[in-house]
C-alpha atoms as a PDB file:
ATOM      1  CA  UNK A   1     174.955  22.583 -49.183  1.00  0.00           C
ATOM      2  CA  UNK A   2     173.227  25.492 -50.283  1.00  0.00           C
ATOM      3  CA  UNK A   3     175.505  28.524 -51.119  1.00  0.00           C
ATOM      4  CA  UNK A   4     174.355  31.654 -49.035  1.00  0.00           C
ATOM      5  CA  UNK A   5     173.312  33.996 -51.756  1.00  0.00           C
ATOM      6  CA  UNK A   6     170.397  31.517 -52.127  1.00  0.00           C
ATOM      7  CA  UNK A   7     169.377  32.492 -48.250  1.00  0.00           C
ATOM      8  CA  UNK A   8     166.662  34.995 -49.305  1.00  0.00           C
ATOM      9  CA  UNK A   9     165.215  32.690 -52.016  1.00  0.00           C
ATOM     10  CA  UNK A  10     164.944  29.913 -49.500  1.00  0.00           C
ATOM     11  CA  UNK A  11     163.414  31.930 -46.165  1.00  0.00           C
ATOM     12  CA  UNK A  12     160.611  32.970 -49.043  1.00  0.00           C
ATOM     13  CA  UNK A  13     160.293  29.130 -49.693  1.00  0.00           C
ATOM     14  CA  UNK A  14     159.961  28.593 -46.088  1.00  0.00           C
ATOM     15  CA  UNK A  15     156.929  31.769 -45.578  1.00  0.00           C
ATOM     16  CA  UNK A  16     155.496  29.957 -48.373  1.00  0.00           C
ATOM     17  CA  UNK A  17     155.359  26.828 -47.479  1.00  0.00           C
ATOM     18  CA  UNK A  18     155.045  27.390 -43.679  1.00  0.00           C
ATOM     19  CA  UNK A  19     152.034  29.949 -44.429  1.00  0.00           C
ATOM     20  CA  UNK A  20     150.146  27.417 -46.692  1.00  0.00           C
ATOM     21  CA  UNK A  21     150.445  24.697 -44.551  1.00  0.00           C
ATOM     22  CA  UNK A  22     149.071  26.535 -41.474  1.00  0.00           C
ATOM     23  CA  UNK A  23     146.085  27.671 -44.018  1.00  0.00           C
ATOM     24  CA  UNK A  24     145.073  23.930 -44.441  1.00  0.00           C
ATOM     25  CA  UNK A  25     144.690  23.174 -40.877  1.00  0.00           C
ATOM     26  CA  UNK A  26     142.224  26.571 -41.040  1.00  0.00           C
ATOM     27  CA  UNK A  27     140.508  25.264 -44.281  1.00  0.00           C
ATOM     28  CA  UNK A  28     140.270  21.532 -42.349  1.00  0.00           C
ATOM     29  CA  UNK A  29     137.981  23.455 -39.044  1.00  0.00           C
ATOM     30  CA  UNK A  30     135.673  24.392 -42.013  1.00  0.00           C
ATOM     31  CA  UNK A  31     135.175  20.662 -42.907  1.00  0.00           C
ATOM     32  CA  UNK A  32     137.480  20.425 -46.164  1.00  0.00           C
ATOM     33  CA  UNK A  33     140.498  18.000 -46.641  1.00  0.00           C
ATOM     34  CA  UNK A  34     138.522  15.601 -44.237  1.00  0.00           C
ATOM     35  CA  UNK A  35     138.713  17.749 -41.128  1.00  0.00           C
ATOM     36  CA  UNK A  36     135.251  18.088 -39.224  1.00  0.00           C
ATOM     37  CA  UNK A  37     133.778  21.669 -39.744  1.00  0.00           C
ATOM     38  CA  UNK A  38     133.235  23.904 -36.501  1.00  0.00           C
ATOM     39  CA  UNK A  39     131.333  26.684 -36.050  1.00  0.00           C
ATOM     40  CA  UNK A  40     134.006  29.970 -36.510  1.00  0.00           C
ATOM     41  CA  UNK A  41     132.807  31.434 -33.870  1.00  0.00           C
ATOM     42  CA  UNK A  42     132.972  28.987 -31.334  1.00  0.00           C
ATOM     43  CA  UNK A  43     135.770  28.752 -28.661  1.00  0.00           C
ATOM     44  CA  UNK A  44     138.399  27.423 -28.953  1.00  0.00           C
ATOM     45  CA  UNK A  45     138.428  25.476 -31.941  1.00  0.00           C
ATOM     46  CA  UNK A  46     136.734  27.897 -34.389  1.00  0.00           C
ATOM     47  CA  UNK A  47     139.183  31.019 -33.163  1.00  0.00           C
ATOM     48  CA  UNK A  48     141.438  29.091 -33.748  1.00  0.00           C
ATOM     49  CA  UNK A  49     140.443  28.485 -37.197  1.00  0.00           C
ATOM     50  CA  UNK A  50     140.332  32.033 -38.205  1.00  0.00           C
ATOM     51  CA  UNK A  51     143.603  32.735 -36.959  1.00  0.00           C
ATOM     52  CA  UNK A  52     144.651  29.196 -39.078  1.00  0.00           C
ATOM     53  CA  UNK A  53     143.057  30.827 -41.538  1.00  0.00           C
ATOM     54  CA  UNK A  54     144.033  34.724 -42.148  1.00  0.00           C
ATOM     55  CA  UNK A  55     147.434  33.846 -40.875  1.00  0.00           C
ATOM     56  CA  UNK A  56     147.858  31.304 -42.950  1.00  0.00           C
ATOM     57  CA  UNK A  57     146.818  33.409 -46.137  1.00  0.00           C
ATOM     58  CA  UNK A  58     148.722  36.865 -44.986  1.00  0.00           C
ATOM     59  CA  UNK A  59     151.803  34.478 -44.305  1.00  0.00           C
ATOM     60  CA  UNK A  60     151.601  33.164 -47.099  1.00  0.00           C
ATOM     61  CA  UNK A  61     151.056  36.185 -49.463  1.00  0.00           C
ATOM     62  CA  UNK A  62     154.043  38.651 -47.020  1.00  0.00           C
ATOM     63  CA  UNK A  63     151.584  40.918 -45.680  1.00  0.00           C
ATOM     64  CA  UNK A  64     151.784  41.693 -42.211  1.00  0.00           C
ATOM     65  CA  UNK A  65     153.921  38.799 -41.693  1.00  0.00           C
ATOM     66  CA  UNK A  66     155.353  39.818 -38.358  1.00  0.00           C
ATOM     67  CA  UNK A  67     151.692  40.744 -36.753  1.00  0.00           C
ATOM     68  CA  UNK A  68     150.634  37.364 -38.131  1.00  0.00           C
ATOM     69  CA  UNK A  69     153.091  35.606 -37.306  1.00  0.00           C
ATOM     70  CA  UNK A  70     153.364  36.588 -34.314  1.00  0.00           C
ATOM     71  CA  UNK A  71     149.647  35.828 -33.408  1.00  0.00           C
ATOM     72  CA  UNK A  72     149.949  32.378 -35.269  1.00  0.00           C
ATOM     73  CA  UNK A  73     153.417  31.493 -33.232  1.00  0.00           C
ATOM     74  CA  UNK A  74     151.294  32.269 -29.851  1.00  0.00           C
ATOM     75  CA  UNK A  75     148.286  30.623 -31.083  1.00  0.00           C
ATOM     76  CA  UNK A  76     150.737  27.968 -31.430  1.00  0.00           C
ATOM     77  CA  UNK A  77     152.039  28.066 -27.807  1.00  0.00           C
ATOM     78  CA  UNK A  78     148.438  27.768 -26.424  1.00  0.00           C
ATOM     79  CA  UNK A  79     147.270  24.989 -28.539  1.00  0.00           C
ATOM     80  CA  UNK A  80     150.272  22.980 -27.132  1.00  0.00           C
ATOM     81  CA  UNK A  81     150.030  23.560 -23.886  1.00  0.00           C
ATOM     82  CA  UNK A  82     146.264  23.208 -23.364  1.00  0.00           C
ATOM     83  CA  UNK A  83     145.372  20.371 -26.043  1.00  0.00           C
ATOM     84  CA  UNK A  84     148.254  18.803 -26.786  1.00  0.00           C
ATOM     85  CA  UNK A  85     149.830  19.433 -22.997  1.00  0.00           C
ATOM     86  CA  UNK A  86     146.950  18.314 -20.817  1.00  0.00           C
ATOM     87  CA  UNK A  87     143.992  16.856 -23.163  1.00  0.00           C
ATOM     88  CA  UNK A  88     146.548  14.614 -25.895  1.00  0.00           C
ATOM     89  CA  UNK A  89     143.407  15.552 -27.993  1.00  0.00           C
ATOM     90  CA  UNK A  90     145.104  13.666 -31.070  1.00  0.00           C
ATOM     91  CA  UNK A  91     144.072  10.673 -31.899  1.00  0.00           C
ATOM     92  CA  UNK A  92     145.730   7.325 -29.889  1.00  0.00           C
ATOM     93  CA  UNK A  93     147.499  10.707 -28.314  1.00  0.00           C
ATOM     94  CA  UNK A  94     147.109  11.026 -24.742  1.00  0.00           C
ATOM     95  CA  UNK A  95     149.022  13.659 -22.872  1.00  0.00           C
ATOM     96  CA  UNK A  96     151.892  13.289 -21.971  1.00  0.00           C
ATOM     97  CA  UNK A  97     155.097  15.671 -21.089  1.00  0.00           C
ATOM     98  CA  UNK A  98     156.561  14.783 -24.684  1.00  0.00           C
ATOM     99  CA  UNK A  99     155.590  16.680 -28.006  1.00  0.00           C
ATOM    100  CA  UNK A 100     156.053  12.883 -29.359  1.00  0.00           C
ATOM    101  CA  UNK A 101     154.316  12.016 -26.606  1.00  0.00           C
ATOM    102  CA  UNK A 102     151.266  13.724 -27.093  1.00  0.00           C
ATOM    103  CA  UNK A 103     150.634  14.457 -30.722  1.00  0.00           C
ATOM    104  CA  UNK A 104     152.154  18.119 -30.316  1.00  0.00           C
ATOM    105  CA  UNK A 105     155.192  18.326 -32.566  1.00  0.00           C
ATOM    106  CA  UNK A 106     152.863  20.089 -35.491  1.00  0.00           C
ATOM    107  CA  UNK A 107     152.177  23.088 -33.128  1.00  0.00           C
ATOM    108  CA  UNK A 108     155.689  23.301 -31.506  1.00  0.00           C
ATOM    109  CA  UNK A 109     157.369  23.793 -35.053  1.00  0.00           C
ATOM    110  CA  UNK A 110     154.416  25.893 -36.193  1.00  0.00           C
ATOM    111  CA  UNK A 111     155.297  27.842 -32.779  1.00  0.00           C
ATOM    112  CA  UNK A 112     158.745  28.340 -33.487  1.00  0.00           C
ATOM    113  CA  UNK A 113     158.849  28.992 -36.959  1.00  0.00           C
ATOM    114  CA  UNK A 114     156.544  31.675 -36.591  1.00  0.00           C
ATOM    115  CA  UNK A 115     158.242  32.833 -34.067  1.00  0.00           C
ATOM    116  CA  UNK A 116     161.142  33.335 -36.637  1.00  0.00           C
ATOM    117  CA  UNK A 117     159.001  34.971 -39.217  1.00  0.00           C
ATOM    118  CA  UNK A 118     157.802  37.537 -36.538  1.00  0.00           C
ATOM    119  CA  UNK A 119     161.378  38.499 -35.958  1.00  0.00           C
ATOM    120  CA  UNK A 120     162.496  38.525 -39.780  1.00  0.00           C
ATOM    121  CA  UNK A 121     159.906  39.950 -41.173  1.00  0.00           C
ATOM    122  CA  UNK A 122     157.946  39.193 -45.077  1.00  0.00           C
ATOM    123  CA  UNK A 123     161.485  38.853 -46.935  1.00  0.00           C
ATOM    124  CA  UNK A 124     161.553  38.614 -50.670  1.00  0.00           C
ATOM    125  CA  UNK A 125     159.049  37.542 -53.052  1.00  0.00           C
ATOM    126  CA  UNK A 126     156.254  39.074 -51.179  1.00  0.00           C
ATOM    127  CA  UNK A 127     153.329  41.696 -50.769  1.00  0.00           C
ATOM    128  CA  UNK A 128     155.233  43.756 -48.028  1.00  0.00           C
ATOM    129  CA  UNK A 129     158.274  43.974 -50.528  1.00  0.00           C
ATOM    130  CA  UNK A 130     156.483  44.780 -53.202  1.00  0.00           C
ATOM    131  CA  UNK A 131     154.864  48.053 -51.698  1.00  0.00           C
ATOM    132  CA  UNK A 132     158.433  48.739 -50.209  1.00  0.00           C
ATOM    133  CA  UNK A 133     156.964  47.862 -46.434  1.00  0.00           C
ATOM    134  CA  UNK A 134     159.956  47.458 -44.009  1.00  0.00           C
END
């Protein structure tokens, strides 16, 4: 178990780690780590990338973490709901009511933990705390 003093070190891990995992899916809409590149400005998919993108990086860094966050966790809410939902766009995936169903459990728990970091804020061991941002 860890001991709660350690609480703060750990939500940092989980910005961190959380924040640079939403990055790659970003980086993968521009055609790195075998993903198929999209044009950024194209609807949905390359919105979608900038959002996977900046909100990945400012997550990951603390800055602004509860306006990206926030826009990340809703991002979140409409990719699984009208891909994951209705199209089952992932591979052998169709759609079906079931995040295991469907392919859809990535952007549930990307939903939700954003959805934490927009209510908790940067926490330790980022940019926000280290220009004293509440």
């Amino acid at each position: 178990m860890i001991p709660d003093r350690l609480a703060p070190q750990t939500y940092a891990l989980m910005r961190i780690v959380f924040g640079l995992m939403f990055l790659t899916y970003g980086l993968q809409k521009l055609g790195m780590f075998g993903g198929q590149a999209v044009p950024l400005v194209s609807f949905p998919f390359g919105i979608a990338g900038i959002i996977e993108i900046l909100g990945g990086l400012l997550i990951t860094i603390g800055l602004l973490t509860k306006v990206a966050a926030f826009v990340a966790s809703g991002e979140m809410a409409v990719a699984y709901f009208w891909v994951h939902q209705f199209h089952g766009i992932e591979i052998g995936q169709p759609a079906g009511a079931l995040p295991v169903q469907n392919g859809g459990i990535p952007a549930v728990l990307f939903c939700f933990a954003f959805l934490y970091l927009a209510t908790r804020g940067s926490g330790i061991w980022s940019t926000d705390a280290a220009r004293g941002a509440k």
